[in-house]
PDB file of N, CA and C in Angstrom:
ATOM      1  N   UNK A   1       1.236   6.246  13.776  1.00  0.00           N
ATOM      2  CA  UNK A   1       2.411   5.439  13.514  1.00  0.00           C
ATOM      3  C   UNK A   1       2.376   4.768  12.157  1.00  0.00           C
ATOM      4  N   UNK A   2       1.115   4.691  11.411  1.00  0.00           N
ATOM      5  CA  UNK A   2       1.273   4.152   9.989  1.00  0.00           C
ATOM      6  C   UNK A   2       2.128   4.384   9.025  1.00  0.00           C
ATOM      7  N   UNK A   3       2.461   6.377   9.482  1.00  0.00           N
ATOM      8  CA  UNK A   3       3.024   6.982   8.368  1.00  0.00           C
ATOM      9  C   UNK A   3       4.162   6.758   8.364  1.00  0.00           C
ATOM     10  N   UNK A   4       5.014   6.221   9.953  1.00  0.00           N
ATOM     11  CA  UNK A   4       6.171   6.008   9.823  1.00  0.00           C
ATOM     12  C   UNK A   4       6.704   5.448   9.544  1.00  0.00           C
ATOM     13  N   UNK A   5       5.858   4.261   9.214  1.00  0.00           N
ATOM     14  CA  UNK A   5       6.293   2.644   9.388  1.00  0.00           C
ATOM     15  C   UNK A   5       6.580   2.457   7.552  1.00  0.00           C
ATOM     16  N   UNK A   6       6.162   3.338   7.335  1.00  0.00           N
ATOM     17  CA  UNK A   6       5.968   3.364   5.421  1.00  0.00           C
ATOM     18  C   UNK A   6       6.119   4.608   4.613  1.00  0.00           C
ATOM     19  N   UNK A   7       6.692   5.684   5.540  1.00  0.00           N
ATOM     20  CA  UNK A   7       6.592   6.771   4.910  1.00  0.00           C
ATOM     21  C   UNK A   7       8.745   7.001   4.001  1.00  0.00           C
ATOM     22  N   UNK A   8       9.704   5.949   4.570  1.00  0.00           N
ATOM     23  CA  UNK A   8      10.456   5.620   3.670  1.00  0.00           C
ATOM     24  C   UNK A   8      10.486   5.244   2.131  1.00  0.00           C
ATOM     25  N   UNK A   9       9.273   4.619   2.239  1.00  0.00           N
ATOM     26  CA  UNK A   9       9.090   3.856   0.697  1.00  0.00           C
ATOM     27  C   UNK A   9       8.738   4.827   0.031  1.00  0.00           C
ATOM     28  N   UNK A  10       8.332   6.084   0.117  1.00  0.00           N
ATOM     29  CA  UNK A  10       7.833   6.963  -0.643  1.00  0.00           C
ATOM     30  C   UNK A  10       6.216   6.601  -1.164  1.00  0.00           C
ATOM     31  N   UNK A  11       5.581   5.746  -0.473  1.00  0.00           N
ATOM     32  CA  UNK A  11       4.214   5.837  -0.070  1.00  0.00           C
ATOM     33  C   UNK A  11       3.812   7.152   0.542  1.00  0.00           C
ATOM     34  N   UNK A  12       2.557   7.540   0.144  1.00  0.00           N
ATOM     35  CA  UNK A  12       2.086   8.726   0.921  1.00  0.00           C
ATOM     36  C   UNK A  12       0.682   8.142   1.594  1.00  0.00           C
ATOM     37  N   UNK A  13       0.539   8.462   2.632  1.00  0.00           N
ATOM     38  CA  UNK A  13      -1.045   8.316   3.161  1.00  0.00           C
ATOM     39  C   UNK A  13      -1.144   9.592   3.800  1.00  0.00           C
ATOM     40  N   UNK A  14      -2.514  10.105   4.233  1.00  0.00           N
ATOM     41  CA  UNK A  14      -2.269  11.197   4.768  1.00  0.00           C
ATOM     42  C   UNK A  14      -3.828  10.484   5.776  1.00  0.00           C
ATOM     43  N   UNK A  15      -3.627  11.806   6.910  1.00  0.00           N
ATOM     44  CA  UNK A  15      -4.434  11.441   8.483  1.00  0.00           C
ATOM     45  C   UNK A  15      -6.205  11.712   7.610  1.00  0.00           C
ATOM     46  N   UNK A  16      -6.932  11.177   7.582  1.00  0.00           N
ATOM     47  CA  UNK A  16      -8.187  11.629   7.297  1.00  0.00           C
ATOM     48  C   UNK A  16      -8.992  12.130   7.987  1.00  0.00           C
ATOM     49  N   UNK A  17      -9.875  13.229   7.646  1.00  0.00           N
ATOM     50  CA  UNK A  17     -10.935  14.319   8.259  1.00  0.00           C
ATOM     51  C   UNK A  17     -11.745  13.176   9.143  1.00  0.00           C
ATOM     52  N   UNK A  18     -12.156  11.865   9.156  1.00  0.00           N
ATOM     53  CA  UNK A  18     -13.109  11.592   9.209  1.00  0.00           C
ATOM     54  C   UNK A  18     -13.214  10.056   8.438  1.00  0.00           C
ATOM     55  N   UNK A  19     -13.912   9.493   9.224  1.00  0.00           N
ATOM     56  CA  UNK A  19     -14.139   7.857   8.821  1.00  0.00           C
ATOM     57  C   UNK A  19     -13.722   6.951   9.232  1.00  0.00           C
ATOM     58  N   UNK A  20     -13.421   5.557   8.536  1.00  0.00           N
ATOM     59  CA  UNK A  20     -12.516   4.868   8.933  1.00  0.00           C
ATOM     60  C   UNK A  20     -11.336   3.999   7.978  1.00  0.00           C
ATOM     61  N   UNK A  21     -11.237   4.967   7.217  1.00  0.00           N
ATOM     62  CA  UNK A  21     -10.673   4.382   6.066  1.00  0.00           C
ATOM     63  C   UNK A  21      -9.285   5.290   5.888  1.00  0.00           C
ATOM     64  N   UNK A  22      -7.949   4.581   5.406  1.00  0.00           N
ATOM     65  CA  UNK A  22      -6.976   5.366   5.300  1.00  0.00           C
ATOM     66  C   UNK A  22      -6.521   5.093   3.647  1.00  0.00           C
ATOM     67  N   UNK A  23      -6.225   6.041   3.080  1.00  0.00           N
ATOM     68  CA  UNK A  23      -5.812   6.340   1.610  1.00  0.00           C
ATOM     69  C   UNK A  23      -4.308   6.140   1.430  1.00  0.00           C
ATOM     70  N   UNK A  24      -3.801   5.428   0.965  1.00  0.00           N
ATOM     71  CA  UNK A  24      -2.686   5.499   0.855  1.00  0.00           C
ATOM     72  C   UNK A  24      -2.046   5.780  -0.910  1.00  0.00           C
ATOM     73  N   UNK A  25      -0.952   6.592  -1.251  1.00  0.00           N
ATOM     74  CA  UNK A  25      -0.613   6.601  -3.170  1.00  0.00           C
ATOM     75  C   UNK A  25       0.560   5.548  -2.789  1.00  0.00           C
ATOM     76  N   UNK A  26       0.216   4.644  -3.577  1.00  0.00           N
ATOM     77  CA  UNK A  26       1.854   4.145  -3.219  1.00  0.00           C
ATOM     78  C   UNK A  26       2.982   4.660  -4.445  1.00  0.00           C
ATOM     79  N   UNK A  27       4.050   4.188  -4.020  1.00  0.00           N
ATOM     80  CA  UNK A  27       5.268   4.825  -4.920  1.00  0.00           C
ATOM     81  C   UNK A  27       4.941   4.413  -6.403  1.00  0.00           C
ATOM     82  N   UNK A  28       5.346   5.451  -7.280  1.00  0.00           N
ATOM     83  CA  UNK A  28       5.361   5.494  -9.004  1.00  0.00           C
ATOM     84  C   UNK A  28       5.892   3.453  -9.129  1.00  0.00           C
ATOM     85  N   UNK A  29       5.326   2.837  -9.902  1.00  0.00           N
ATOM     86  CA  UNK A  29       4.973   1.570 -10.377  1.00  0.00           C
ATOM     87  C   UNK A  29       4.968   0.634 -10.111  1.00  0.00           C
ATOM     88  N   UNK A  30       3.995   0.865  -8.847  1.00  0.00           N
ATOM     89  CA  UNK A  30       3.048  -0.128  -7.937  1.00  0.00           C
ATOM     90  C   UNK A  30       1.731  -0.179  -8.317  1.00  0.00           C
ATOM     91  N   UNK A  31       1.153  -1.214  -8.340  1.00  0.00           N
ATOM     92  CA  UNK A  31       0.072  -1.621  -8.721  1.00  0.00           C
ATOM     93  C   UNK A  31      -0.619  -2.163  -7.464  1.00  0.00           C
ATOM     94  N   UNK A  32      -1.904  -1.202  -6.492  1.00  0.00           N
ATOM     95  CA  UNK A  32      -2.508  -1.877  -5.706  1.00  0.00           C
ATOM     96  C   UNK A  32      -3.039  -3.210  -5.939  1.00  0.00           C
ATOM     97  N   UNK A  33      -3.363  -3.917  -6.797  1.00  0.00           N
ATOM     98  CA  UNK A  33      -4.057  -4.944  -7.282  1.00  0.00           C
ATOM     99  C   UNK A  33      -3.335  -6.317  -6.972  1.00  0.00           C
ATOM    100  N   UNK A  34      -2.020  -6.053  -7.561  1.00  0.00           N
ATOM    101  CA  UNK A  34      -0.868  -6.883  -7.774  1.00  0.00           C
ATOM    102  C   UNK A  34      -0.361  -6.944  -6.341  1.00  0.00           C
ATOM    103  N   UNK A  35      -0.489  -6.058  -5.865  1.00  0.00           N
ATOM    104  CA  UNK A  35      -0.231  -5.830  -4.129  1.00  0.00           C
ATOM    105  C   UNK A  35      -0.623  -6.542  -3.103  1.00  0.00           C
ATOM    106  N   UNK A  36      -1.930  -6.358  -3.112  1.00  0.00           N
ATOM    107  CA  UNK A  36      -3.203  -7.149  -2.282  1.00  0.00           C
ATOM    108  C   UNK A  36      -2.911  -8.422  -2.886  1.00  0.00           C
ATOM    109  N   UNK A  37      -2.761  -9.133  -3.719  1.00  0.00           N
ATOM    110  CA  UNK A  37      -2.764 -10.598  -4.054  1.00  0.00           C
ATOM    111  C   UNK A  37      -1.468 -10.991  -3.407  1.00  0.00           C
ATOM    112  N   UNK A  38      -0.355 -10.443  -3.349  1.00  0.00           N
ATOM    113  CA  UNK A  38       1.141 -10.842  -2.714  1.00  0.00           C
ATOM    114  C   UNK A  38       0.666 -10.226  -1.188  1.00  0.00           C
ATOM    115  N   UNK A  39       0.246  -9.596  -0.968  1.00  0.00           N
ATOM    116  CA  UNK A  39      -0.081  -9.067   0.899  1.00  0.00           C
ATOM    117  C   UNK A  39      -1.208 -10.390   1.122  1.00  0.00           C
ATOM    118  N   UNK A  40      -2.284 -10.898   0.732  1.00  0.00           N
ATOM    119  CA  UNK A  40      -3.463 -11.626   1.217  1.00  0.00           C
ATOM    120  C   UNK A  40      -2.270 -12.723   1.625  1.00  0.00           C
ATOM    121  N   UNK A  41      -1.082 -13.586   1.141  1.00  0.00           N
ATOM    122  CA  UNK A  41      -0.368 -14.711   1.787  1.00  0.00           C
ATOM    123  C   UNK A  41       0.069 -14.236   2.979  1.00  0.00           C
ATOM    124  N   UNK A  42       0.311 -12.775   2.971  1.00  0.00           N
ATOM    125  CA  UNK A  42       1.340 -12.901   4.229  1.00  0.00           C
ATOM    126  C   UNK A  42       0.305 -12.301   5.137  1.00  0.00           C
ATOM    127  N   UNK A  43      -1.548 -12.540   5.318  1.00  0.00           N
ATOM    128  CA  UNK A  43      -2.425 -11.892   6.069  1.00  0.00           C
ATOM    129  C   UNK A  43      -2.671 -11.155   6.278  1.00  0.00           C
ATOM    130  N   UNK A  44      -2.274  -9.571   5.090  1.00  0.00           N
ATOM    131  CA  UNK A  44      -3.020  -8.372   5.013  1.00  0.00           C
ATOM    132  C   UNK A  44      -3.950  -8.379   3.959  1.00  0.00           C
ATOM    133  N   UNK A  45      -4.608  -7.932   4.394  1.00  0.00           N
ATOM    134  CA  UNK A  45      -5.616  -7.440   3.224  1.00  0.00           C
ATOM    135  C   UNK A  45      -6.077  -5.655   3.203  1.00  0.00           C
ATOM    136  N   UNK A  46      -6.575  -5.184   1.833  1.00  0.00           N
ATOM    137  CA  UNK A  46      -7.011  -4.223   1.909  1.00  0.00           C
ATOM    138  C   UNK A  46      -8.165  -4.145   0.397  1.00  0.00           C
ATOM    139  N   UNK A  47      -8.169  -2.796  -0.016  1.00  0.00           N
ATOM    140  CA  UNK A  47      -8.654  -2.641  -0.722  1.00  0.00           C
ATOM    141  C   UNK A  47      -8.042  -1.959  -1.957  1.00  0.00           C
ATOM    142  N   UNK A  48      -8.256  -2.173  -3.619  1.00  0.00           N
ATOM    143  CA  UNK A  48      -6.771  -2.113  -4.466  1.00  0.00           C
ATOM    144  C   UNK A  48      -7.809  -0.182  -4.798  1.00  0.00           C
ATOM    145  N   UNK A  49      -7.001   0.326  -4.672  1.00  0.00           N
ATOM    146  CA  UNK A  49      -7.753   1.715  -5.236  1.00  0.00           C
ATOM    147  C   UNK A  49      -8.863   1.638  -6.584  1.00  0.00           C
ATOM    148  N   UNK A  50      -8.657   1.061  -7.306  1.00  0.00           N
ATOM    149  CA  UNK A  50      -9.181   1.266  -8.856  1.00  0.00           C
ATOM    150  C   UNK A  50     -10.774   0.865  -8.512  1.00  0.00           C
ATOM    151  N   UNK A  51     -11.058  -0.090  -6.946  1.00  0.00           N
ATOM    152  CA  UNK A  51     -12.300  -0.125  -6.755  1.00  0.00           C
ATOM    153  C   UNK A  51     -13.214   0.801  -6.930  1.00  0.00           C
ATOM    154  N   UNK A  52     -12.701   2.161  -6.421  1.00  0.00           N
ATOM    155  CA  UNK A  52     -13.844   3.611  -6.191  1.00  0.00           C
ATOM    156  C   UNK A  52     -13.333   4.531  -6.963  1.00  0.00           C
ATOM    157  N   UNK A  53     -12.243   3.831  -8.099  1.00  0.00           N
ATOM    158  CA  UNK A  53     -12.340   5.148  -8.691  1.00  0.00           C
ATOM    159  C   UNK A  53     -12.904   4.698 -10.186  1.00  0.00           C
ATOM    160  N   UNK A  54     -13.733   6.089 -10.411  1.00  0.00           N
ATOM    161  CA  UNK A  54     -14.534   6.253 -12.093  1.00  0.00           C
ATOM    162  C   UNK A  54     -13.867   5.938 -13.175  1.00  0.00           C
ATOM    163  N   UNK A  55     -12.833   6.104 -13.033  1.00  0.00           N
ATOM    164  CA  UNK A  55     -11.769   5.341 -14.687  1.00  0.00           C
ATOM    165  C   UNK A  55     -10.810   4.583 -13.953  1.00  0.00           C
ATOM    166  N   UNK A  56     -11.446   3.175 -13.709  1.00  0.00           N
ATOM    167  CA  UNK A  56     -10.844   2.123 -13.055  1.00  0.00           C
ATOM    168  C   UNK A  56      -8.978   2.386 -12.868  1.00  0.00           C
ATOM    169  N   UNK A  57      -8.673   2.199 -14.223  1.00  0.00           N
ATOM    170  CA  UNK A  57      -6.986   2.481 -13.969  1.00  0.00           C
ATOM    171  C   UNK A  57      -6.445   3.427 -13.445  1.00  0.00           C
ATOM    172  N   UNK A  58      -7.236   4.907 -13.474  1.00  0.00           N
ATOM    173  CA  UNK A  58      -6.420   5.854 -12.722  1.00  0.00           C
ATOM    174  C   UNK A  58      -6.067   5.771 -11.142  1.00  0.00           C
ATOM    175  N   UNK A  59      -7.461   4.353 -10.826  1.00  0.00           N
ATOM    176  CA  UNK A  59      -7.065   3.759  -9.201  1.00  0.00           C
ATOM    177  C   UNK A  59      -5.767   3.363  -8.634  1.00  0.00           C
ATOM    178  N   UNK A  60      -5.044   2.957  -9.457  1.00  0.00           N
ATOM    179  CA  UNK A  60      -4.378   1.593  -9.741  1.00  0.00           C
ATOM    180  C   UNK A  60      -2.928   1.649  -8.642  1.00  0.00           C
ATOM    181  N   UNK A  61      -2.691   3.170  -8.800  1.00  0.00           N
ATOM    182  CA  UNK A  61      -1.468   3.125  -7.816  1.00  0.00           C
ATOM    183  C   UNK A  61      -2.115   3.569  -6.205  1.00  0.00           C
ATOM    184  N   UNK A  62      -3.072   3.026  -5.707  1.00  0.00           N
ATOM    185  CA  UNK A  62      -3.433   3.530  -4.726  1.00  0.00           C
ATOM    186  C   UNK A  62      -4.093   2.276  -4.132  1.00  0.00           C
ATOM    187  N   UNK A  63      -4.507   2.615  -2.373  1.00  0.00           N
ATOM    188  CA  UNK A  63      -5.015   1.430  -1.804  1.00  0.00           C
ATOM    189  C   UNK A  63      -5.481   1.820  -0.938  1.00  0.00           C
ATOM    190  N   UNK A  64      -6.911   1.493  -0.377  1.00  0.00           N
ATOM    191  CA  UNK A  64      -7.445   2.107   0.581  1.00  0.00           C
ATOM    192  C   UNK A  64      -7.081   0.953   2.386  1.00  0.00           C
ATOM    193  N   UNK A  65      -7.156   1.291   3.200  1.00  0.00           N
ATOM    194  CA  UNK A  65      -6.824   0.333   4.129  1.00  0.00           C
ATOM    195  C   UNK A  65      -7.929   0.847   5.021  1.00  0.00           C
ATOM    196  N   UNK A  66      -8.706  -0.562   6.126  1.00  0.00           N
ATOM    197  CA  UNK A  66      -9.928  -0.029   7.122  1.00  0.00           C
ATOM    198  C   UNK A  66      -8.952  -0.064   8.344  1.00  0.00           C
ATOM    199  N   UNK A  67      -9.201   1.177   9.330  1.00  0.00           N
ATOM    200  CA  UNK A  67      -8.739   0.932  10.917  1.00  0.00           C
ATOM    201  C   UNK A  67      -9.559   0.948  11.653  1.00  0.00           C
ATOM    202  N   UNK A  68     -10.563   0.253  11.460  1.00  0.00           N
ATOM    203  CA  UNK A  68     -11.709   0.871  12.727  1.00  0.00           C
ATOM    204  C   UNK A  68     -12.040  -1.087  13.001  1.00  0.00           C
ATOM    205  N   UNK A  69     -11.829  -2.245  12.150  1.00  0.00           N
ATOM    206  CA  UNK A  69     -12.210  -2.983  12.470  1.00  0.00           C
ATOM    207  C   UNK A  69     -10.578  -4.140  13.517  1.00  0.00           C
ATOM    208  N   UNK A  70     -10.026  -4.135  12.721  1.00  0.00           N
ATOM    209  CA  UNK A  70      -8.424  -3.986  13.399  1.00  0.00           C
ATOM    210  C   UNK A  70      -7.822  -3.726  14.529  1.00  0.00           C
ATOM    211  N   UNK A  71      -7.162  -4.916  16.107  1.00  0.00           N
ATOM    212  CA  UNK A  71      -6.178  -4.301  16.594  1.00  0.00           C
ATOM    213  C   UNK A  71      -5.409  -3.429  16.505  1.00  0.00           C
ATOM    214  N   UNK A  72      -4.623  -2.570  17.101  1.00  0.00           N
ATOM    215  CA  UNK A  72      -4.062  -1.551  17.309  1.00  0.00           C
ATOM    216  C   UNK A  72      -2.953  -2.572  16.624  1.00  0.00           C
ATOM    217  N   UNK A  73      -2.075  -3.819  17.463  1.00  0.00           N
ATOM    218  CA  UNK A  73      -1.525  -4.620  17.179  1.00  0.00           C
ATOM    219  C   UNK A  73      -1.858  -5.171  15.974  1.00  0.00           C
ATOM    220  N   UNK A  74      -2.429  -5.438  15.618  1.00  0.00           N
ATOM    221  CA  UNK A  74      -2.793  -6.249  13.961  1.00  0.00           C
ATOM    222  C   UNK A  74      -2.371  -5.143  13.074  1.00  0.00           C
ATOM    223  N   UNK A  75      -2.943  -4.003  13.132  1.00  0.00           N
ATOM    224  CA  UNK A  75      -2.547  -2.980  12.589  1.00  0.00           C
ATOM    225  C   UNK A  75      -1.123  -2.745  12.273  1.00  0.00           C
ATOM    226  N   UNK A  76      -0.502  -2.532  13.554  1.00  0.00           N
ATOM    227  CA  UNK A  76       0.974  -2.014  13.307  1.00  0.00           C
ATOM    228  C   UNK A  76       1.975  -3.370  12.617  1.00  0.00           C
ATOM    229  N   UNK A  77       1.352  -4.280  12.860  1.00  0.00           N
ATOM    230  CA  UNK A  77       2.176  -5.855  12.048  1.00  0.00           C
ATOM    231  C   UNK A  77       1.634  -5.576  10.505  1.00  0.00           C
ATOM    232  N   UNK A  78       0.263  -5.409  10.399  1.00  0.00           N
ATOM    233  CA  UNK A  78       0.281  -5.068   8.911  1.00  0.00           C
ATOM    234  C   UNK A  78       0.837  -4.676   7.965  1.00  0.00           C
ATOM    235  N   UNK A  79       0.945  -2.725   8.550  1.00  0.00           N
ATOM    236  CA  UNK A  79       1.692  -2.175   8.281  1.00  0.00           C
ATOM    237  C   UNK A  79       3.074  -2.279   7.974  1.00  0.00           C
ATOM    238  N   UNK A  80       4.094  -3.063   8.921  1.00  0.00           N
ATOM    239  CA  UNK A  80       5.354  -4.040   8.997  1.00  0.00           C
ATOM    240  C   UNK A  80       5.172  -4.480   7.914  1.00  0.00           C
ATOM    241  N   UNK A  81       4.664  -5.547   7.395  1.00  0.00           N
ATOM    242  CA  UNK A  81       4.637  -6.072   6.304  1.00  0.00           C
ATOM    243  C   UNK A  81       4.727  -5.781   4.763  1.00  0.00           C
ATOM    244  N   UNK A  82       3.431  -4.464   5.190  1.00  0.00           N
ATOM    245  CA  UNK A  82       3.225  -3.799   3.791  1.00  0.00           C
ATOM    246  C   UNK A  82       4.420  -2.890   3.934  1.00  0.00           C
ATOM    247  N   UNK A  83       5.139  -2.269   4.625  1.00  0.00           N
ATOM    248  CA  UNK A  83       5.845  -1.521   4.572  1.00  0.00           C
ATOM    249  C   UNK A  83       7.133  -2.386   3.616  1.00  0.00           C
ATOM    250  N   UNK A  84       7.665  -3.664   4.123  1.00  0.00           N
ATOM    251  CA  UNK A  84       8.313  -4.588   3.697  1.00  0.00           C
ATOM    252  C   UNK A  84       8.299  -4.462   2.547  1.00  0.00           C
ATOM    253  N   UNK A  85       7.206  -5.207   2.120  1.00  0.00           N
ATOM    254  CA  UNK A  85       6.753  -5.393   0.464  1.00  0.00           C
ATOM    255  C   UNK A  85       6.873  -4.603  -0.605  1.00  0.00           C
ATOM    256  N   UNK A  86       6.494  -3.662   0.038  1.00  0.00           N
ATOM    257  CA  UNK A  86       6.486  -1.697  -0.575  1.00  0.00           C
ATOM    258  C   UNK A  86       8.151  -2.249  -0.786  1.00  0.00           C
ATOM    259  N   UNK A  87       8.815  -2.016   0.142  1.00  0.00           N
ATOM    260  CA  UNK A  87      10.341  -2.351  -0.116  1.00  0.00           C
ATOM    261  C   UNK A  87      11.252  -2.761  -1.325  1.00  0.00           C
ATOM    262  N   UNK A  88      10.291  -3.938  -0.687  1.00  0.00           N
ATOM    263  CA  UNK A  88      11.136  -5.391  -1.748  1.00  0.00           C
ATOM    264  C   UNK A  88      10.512  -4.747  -3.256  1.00  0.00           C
ATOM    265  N   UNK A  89       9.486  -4.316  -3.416  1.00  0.00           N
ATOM    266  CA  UNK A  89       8.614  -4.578  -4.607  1.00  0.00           C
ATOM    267  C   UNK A  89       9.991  -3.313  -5.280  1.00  0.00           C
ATOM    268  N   UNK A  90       9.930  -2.087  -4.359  1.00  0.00           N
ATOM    269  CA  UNK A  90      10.655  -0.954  -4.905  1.00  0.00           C
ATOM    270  C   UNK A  90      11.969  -1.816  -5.504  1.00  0.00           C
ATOM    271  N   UNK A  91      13.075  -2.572  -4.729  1.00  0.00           N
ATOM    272  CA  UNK A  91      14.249  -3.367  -5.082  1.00  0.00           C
ATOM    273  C   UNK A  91      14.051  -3.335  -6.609  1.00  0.00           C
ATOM    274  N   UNK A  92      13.016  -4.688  -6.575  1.00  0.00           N
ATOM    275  CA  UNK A  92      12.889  -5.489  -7.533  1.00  0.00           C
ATOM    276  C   UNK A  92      12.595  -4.224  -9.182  1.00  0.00           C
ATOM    277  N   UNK A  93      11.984  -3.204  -8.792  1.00  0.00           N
ATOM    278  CA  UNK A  93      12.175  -2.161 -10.166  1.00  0.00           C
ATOM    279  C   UNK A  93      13.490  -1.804  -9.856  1.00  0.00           C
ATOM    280  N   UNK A  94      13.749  -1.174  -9.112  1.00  0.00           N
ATOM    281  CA  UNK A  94      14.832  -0.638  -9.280  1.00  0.00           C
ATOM    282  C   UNK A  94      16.142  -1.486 -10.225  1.00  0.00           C
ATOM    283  N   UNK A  95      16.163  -2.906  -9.552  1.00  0.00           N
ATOM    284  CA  UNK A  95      16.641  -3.330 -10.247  1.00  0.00           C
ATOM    285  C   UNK A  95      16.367  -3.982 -11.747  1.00  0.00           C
ATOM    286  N   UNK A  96      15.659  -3.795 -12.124  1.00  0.00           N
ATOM    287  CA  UNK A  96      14.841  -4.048 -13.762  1.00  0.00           C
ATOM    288  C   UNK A  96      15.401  -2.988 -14.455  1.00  0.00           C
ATOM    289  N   UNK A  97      15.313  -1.564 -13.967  1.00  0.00           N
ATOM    290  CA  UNK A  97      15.527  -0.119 -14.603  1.00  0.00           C
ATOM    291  C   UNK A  97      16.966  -0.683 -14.886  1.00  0.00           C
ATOM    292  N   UNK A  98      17.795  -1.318 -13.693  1.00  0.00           N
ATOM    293  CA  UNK A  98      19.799  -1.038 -13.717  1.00  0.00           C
ATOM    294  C   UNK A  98      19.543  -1.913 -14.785  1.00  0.00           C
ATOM    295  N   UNK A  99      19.348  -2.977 -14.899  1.00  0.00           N
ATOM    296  CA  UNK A  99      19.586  -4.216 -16.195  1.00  0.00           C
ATOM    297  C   UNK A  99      19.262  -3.651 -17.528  1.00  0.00           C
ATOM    298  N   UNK A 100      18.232  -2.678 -17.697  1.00  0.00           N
ATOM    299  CA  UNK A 100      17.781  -2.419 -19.158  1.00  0.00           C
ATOM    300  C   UNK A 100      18.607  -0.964 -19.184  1.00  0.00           C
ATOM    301  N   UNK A 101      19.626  -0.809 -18.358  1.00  0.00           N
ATOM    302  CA  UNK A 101      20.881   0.728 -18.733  1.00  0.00           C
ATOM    303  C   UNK A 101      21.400   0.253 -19.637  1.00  0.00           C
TER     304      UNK A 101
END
């Protein structure tokens, strides 16, 4: 149910082989970093991609999330949220792009 809850925003995550960690790209000019600091108020947290990756910035549009420590319920409210944000955040370019036409 993660994918559904966020797979509007044009976020991609995909099911993993294995572990407990889910990958998510978020949409073209999102910044995981900038993300996690506006998600930690509203009680998500995760991890901003650029952590594990070798040329820090190429992380940057990505975010790793844990499900293994997490309610099923905590989970799917998370998700709610980030899905939200993903949202609003998309608005807020979108509308930057219309103003500088």
């Amino acid at each position: 149910y993660m994918e559904e809850i966020i797979n509007d925003t044009g976020a991609v995550c995909r099911k993993p082989m294995g572990g407990v960690y889910l990958w998510v790209k978020l949409p073209p000019g999102m910044n995981g970093k900038t993300l996690l600091s506006e998600m930690q108020q509203k009680g998500v947290t995760f991890i901003p991609g650029y952590v594990f990756h070798p040329e820090k910035h190429k992380g940057n549009g990505y975010i790793r999330l844990n499900y293994s420590y997490p309610t099923e319920e905590q989970i799917r409210e998370g998700m709610v949220k980030l899905g939200e944000k993903i949202r609003q955040t998309l608005l807020k370019i979108q509308n930057k792009i219309s103003y500088y036409k």
